[in-house]
Structures are given as structure tokens and as C-alpha cells.
PDB file of N, CA and C in Angstrom:
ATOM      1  N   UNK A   1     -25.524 -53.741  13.760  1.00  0.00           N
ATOM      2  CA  UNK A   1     -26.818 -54.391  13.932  1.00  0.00           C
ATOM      3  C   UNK A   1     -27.586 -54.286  12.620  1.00  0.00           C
ATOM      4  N   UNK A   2     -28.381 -55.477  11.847  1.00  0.00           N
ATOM      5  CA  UNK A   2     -28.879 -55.352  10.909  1.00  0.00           C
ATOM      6  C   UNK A   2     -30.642 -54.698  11.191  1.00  0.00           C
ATOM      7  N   UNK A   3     -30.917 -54.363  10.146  1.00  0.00           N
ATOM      8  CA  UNK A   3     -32.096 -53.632  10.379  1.00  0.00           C
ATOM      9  C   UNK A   3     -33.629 -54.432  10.726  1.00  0.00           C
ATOM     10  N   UNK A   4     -33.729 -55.632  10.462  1.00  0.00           N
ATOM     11  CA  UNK A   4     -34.740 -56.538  11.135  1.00  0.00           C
ATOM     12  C   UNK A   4     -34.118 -56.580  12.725  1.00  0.00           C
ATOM     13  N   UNK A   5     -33.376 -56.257  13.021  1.00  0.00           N
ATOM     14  CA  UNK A   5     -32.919 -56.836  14.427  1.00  0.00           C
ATOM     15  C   UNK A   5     -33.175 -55.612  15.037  1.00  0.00           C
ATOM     16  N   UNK A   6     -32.823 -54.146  14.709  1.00  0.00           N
ATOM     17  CA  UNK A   6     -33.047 -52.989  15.231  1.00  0.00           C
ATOM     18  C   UNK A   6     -34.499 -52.780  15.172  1.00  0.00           C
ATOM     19  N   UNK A   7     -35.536 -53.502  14.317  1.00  0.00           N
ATOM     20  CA  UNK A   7     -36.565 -53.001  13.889  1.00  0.00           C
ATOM     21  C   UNK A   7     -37.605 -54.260  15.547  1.00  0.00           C
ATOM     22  N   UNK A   8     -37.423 -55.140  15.555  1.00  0.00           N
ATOM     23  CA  UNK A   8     -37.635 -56.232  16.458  1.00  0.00           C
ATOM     24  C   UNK A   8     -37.081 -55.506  17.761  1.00  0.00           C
ATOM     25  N   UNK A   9     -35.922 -55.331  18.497  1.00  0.00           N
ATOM     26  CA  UNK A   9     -35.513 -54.982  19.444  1.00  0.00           C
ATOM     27  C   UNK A   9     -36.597 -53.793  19.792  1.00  0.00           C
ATOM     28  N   UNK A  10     -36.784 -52.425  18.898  1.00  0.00           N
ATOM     29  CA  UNK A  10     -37.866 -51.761  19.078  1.00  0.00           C
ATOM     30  C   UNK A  10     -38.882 -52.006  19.444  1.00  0.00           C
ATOM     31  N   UNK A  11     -39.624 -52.698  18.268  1.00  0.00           N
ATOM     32  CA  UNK A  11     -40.997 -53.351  18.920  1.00  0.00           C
ATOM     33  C   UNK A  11     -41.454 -54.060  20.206  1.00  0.00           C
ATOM     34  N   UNK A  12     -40.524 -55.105  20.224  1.00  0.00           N
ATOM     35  CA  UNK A  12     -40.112 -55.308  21.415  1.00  0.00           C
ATOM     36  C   UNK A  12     -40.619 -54.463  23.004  1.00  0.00           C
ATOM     37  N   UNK A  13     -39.438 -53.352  22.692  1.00  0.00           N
ATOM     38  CA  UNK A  13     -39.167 -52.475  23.495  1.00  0.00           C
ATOM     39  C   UNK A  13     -40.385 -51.615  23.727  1.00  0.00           C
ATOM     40  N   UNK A  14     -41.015 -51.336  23.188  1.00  0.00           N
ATOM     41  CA  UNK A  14     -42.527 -50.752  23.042  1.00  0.00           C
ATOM     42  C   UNK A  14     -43.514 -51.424  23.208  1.00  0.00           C
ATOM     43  N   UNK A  15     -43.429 -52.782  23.486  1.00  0.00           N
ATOM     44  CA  UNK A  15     -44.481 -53.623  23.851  1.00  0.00           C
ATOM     45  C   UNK A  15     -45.539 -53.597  22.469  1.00  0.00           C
ATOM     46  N   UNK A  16     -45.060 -53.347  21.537  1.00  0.00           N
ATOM     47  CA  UNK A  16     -45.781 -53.538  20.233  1.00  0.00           C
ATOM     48  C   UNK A  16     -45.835 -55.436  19.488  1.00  0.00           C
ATOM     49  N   UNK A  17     -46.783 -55.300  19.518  1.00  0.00           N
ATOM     50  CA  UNK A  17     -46.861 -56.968  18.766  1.00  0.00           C
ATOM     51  C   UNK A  17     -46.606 -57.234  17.200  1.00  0.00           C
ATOM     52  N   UNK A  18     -46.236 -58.391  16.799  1.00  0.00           N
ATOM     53  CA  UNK A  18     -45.680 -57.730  14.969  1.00  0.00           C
ATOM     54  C   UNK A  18     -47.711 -57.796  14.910  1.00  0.00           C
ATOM     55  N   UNK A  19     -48.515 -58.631  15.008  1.00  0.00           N
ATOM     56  CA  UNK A  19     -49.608 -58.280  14.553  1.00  0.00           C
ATOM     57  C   UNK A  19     -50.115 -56.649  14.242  1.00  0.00           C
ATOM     58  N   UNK A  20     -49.588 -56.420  15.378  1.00  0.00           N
ATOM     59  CA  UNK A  20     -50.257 -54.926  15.912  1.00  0.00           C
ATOM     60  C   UNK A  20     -49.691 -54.151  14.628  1.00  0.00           C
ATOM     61  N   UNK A  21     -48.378 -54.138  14.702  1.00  0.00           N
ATOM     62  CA  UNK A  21     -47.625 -53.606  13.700  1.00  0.00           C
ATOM     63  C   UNK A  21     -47.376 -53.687  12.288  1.00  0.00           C
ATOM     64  N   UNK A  22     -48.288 -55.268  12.007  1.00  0.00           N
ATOM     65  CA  UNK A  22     -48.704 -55.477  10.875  1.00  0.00           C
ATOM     66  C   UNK A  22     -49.893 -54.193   9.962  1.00  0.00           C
ATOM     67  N   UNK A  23     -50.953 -54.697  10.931  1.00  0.00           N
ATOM     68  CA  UNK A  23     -51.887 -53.543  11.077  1.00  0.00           C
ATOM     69  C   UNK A  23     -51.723 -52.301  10.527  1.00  0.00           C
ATOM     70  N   UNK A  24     -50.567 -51.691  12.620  1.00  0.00           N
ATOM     71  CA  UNK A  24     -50.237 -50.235  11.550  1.00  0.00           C
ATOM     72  C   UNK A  24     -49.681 -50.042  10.109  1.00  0.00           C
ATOM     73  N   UNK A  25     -49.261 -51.134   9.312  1.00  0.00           N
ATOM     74  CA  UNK A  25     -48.575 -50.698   8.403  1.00  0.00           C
ATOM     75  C   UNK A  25     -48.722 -51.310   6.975  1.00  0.00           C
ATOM     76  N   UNK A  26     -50.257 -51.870   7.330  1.00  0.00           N
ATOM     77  CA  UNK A  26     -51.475 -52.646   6.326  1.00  0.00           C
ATOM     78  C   UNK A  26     -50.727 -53.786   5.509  1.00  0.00           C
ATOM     79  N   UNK A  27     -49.695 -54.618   6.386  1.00  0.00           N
ATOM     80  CA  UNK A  27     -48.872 -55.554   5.659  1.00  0.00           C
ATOM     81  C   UNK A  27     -49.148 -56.813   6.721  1.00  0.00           C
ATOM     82  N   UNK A  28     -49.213 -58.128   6.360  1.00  0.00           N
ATOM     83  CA  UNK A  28     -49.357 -59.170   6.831  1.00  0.00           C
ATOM     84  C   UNK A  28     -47.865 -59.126   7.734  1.00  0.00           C
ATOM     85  N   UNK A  29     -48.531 -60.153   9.357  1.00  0.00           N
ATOM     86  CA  UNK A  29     -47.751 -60.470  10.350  1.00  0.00           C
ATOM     87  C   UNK A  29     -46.153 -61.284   9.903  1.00  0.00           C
ATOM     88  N   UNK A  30     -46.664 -61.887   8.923  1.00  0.00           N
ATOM     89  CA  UNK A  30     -45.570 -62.851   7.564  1.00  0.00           C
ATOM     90  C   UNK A  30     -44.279 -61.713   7.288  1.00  0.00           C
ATOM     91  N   UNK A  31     -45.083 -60.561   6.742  1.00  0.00           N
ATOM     92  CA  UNK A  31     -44.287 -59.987   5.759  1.00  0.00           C
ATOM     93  C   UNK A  31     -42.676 -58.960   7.428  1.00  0.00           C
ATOM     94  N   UNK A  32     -43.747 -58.438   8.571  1.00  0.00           N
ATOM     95  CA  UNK A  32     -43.183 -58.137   9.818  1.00  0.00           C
ATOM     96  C   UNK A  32     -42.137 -59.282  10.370  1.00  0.00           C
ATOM     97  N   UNK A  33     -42.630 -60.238  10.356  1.00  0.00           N
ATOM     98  CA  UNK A  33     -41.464 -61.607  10.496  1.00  0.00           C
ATOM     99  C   UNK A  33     -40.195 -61.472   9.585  1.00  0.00           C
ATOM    100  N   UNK A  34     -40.836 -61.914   8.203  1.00  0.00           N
ATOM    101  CA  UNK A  34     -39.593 -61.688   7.375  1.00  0.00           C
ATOM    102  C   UNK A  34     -38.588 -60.785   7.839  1.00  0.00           C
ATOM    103  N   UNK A  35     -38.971 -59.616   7.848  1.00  0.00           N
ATOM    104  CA  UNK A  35     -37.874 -58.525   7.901  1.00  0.00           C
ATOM    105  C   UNK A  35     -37.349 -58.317   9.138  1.00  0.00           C
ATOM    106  N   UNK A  36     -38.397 -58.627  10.293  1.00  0.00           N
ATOM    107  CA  UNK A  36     -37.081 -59.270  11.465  1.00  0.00           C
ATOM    108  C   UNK A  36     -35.991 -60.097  11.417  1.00  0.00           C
ATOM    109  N   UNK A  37     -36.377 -60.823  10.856  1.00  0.00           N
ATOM    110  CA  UNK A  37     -35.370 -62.433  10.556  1.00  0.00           C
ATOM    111  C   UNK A  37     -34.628 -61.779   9.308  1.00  0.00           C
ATOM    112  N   UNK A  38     -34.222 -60.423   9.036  1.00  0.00           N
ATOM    113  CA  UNK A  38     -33.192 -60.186   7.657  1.00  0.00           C
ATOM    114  C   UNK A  38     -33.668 -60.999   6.253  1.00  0.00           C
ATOM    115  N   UNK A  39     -34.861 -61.669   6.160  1.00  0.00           N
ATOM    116  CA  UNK A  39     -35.040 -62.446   4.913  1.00  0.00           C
ATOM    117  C   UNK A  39     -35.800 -61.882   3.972  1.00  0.00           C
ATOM    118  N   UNK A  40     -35.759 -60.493   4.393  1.00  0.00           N
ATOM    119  CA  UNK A  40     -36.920 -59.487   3.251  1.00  0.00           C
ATOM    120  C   UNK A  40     -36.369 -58.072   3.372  1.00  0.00           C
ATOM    121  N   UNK A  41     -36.075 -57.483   2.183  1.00  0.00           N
ATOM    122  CA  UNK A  41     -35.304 -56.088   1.948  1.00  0.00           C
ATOM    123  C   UNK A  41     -36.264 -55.086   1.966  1.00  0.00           C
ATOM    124  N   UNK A  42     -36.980 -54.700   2.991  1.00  0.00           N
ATOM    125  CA  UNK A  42     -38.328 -53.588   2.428  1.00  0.00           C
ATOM    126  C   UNK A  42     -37.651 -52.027   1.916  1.00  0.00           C
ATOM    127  N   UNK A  43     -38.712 -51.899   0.631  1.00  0.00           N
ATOM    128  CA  UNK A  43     -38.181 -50.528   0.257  1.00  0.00           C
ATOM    129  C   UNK A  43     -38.107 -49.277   1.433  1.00  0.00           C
ATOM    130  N   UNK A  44     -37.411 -48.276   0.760  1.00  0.00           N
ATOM    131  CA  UNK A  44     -37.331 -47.240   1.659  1.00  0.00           C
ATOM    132  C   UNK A  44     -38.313 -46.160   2.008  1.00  0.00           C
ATOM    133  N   UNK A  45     -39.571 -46.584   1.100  1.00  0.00           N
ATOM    134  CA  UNK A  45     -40.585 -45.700   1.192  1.00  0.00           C
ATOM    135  C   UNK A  45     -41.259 -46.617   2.603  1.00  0.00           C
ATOM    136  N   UNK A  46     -41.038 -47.885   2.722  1.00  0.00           N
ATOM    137  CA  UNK A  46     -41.893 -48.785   4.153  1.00  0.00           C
ATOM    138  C   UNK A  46     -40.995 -48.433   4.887  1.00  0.00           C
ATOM    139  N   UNK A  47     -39.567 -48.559   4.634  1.00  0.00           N
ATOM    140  CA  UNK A  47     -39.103 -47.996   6.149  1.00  0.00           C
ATOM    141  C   UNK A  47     -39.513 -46.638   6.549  1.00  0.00           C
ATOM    142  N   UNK A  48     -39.348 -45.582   5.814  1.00  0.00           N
ATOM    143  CA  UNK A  48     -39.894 -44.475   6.302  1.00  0.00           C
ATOM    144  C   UNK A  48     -40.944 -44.278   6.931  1.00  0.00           C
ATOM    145  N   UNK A  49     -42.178 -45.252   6.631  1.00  0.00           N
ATOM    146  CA  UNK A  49     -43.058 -45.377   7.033  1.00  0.00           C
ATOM    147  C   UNK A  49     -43.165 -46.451   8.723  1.00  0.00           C
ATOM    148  N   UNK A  50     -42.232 -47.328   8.591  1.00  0.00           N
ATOM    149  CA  UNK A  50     -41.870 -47.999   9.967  1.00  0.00           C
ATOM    150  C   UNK A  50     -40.987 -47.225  10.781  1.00  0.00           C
ATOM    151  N   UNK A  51     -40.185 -46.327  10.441  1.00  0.00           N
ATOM    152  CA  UNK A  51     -39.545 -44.946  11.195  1.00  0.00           C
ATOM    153  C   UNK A  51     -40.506 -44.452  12.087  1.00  0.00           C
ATOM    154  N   UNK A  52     -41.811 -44.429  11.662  1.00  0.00           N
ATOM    155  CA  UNK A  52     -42.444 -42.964  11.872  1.00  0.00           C
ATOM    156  C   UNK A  52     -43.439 -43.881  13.006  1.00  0.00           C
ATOM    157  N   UNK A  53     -43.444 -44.824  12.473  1.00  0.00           N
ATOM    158  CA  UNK A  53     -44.430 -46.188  13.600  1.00  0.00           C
ATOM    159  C   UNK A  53     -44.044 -46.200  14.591  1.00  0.00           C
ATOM    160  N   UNK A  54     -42.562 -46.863  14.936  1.00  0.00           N
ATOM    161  CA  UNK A  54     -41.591 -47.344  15.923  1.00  0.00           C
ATOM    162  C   UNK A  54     -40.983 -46.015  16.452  1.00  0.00           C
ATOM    163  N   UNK A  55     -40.726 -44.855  15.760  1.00  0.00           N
ATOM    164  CA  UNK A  55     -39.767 -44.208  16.269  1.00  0.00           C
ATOM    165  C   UNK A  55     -38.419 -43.934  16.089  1.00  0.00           C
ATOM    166  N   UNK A  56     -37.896 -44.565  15.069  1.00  0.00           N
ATOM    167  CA  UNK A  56     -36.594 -45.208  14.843  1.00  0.00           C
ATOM    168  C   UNK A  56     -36.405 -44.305  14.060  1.00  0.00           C
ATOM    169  N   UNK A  57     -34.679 -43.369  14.245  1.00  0.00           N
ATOM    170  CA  UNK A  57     -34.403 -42.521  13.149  1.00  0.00           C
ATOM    171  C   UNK A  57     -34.086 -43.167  12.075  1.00  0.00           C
ATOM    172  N   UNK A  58     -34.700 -42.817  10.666  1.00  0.00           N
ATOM    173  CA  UNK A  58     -34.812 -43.314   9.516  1.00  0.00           C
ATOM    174  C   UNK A  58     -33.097 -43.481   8.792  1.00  0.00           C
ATOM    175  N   UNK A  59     -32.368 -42.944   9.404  1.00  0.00           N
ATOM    176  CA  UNK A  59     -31.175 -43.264   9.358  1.00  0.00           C
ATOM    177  C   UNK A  59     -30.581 -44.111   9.204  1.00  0.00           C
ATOM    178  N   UNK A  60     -30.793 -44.738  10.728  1.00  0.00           N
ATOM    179  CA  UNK A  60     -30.916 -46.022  10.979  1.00  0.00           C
ATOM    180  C   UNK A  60     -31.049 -46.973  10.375  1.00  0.00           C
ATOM    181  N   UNK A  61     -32.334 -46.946   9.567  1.00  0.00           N
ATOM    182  CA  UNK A  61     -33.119 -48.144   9.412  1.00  0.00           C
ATOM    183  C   UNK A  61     -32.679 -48.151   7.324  1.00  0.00           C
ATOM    184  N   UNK A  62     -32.262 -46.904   6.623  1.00  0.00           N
ATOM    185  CA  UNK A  62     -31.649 -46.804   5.411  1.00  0.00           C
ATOM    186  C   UNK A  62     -30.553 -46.765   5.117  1.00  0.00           C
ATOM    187  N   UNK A  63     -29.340 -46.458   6.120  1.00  0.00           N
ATOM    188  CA  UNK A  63     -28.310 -46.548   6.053  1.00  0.00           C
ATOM    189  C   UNK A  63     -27.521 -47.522   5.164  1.00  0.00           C
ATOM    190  N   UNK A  64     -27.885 -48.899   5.178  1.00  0.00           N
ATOM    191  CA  UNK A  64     -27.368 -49.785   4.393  1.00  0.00           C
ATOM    192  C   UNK A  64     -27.796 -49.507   3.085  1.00  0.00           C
ATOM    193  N   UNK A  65     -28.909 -48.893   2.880  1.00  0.00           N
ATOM    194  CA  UNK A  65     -29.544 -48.680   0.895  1.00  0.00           C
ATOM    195  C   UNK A  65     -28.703 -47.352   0.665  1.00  0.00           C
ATOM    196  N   UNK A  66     -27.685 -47.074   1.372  1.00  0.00           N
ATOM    197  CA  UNK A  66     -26.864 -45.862   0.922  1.00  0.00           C
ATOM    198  C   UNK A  66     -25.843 -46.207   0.095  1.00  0.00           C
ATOM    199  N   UNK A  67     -25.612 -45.833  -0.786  1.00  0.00           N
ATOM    200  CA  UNK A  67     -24.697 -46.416  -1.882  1.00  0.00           C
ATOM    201  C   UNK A  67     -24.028 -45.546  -1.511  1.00  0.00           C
ATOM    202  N   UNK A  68     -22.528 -44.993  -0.777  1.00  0.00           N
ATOM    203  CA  UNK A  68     -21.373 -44.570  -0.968  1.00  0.00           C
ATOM    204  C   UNK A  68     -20.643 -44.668  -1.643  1.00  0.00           C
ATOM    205  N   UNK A  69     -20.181 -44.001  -2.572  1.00  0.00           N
ATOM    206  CA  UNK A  69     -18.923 -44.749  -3.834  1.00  0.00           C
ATOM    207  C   UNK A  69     -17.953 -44.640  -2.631  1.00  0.00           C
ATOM    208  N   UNK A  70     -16.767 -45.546  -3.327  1.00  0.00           N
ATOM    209  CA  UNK A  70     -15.762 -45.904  -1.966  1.00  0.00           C
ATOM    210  C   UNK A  70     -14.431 -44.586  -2.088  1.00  0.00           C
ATOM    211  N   UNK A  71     -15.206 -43.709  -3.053  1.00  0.00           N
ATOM    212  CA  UNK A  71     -13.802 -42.861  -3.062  1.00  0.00           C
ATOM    213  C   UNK A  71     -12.656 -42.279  -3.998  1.00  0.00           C
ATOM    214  N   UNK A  72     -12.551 -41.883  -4.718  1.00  0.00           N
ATOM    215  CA  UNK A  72     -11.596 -41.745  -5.610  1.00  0.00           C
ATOM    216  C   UNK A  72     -10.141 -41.102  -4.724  1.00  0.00           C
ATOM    217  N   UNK A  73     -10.578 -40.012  -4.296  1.00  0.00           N
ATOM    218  CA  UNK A  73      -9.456 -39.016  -3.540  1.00  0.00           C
ATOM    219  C   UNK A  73      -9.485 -39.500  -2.026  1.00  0.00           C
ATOM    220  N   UNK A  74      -8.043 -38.834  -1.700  1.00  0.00           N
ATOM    221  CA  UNK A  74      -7.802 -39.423  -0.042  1.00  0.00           C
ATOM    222  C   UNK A  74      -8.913 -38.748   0.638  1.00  0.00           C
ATOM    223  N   UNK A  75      -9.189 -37.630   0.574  1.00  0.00           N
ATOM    224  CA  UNK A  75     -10.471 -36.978   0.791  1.00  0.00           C
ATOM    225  C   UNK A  75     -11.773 -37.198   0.784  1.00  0.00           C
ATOM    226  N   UNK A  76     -12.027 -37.913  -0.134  1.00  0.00           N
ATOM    227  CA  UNK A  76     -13.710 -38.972  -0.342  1.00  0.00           C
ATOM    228  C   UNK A  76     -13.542 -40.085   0.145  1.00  0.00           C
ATOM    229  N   UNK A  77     -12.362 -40.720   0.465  1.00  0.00           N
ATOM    230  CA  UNK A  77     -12.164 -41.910   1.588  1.00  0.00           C
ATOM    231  C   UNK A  77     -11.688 -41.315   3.130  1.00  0.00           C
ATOM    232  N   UNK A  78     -11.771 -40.496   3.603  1.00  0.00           N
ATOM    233  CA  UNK A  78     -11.603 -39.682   4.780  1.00  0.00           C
ATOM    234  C   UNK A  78     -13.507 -39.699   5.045  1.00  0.00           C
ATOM    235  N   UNK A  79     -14.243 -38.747   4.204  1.00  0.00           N
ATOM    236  CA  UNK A  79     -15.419 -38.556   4.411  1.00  0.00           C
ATOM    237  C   UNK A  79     -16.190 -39.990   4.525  1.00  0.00           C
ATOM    238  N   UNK A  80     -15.901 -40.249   3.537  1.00  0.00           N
ATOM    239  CA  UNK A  80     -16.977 -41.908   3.698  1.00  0.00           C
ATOM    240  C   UNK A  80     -16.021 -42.827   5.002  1.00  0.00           C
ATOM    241  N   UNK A  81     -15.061 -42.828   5.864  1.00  0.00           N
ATOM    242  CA  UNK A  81     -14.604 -43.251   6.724  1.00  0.00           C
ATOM    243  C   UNK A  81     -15.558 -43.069   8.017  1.00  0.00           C
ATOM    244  N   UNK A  82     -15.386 -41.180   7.701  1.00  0.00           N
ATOM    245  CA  UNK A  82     -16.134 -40.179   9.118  1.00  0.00           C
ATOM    246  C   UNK A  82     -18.062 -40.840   9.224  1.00  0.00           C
ATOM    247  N   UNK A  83     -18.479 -40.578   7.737  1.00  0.00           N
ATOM    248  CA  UNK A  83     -19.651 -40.820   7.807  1.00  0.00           C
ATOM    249  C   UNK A  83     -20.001 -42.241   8.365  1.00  0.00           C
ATOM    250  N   UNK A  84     -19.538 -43.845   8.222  1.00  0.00           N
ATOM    251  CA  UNK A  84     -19.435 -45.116   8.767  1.00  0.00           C
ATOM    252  C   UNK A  84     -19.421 -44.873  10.110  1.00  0.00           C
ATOM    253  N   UNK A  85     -18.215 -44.568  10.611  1.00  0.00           N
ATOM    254  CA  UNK A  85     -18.463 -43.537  12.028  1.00  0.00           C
ATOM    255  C   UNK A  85     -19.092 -43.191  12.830  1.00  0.00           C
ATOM    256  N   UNK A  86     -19.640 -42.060  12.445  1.00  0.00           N
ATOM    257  CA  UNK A  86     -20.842 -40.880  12.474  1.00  0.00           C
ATOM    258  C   UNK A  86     -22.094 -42.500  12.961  1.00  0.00           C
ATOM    259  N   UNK A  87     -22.206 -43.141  11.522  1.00  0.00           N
ATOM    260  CA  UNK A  87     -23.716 -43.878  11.461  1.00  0.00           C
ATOM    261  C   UNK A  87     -23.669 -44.899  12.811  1.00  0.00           C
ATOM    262  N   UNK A  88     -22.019 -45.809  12.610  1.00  0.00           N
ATOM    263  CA  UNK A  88     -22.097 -46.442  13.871  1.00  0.00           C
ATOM    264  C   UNK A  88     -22.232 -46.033  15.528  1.00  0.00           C
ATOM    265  N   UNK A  89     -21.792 -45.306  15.305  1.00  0.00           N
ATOM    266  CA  UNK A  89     -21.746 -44.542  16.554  1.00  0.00           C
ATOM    267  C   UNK A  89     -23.162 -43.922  17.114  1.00  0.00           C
ATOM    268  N   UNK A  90     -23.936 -43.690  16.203  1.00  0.00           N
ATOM    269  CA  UNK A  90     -25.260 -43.067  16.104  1.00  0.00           C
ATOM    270  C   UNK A  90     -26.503 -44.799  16.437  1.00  0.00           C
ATOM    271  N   UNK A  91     -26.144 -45.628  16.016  1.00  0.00           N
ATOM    272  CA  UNK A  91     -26.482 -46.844  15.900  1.00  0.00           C
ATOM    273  C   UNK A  91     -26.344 -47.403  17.846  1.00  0.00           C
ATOM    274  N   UNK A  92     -25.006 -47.313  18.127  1.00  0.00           N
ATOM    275  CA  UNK A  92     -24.738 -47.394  19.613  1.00  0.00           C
ATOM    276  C   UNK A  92     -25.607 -46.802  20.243  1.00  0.00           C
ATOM    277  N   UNK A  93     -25.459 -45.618  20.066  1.00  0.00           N
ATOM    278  CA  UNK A  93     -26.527 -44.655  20.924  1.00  0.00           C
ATOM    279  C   UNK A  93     -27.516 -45.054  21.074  1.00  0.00           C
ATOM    280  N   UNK A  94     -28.279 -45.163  19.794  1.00  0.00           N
ATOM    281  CA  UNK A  94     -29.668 -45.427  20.237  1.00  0.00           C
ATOM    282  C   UNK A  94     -29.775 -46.907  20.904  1.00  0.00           C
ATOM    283  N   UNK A  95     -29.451 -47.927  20.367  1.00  0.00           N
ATOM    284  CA  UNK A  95     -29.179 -49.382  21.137  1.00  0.00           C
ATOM    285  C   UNK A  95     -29.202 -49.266  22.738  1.00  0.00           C
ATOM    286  N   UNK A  96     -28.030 -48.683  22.862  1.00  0.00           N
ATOM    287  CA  UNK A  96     -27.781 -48.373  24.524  1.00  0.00           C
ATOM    288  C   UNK A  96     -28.749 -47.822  24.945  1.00  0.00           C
ATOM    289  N   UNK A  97     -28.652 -46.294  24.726  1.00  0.00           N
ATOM    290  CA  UNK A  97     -29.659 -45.599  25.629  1.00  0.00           C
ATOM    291  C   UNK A  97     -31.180 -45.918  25.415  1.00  0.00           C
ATOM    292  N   UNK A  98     -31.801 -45.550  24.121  1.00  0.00           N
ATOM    293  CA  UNK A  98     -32.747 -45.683  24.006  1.00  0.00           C
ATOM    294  C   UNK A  98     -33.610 -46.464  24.299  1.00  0.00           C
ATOM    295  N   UNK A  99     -32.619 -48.040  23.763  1.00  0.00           N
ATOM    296  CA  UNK A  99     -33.370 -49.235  23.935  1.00  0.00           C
ATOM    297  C   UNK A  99     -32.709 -50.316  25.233  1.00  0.00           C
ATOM    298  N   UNK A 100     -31.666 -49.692  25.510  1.00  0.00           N
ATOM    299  CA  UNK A 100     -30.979 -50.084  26.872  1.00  0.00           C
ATOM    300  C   UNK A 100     -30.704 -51.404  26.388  1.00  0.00           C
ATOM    301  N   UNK A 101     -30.113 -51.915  25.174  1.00  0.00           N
ATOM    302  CA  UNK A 101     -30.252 -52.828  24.907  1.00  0.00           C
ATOM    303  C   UNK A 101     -28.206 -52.934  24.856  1.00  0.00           C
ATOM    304  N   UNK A 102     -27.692 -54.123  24.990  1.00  0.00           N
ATOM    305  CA  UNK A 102     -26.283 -54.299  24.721  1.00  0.00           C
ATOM    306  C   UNK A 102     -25.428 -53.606  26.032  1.00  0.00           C
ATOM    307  N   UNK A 103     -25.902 -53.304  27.099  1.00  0.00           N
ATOM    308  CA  UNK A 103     -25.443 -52.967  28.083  1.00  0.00           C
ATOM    309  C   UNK A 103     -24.505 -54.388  29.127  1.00  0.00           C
TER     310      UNK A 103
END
């Protein structure tokens, strides 16, 4: 799931309006659209800050600005395998349970 879509499904789910959420986060209803619709990359200092709004482990919502090198040793491609993993799997969770969403 991309992170405008996890970030929307939330709001959503909270009965939060993007206005509202504009507000909390002193950025135009425009700029909340964009990044639902994937057409705006917000830094990681706003997601942290939309983490803490919505609720959403910041994990989540930075995961993709994680630069993993892909590995040199069978060992650093084992770990960066587990960690993809780890994130998707962590990603399910919250979807399902949290947001009861994809059931």
C-alpha cells in the first residue's frame, strides 16, 4: 500500500476531514489531497508529524525513504529480505486490524 493511500484510509477511518487535517498540520486542503492521490512526496519531518496526527506508526508512513543498499554479502541480502518482511507484514497488520480495512 502506498503511503497517500494508508494516510487517506486513516483519516477516513477516524472520521477526520482532509480540511480538518489540513489545519492540524498548517498545510492547505490541496497540499492533503496531493499526497493522498501519491502526487506529492512529503518530507519525513511532515510525516512524522502526520504519524503523530493520525496515529500511524511512522514506520509505515517512511519506510519507502529508507534507502537499503541491496547487499553485498548473502548475509546483507538475507537481512534486507527479513526487514521487507518484517515492514510488510507490519503494514498487513495494521490495514486489517486496525483499520479493518482489506478484509
Amino acid at each position: 500500500m502506498k503511503i497517500g493511500n494508508l494516510i487517506k484510509i486513516t483519516r477516513m477511518n477516524k472520521g477526520i476531514s482532509q480540511d480538518i487535517l489540513a489545519d492540524m498540520l498548517n498545510v492547505s486542503k490541496n497540499y492533503i489531497s496531493l499526497i493522498e492521490n501519491n502526487k506529492k512526496d512529503p518530507s519525513i519531518s511532515f510525516l512524522k508529524k502526520m504519524s503523530k496526527h493520525l496515529d500511524i506508526p511512522l514506520i509505515l508512513l517512511v519506510w519507502n525513504k529508507i534507502d537499503l543498499p541491496a547487499g553485498k554479502t548473502k548475509e546483507e541480502k538475507i537481512i534486507k529480505e527479513q526487514l521487507t518482511k518484517m515492514f510488510e507484514k507490519a503494514q498487513q497488520i495494521y490495514s486489517k486490524k486496525i483499520l479493518n480495512y482489506g478484509k
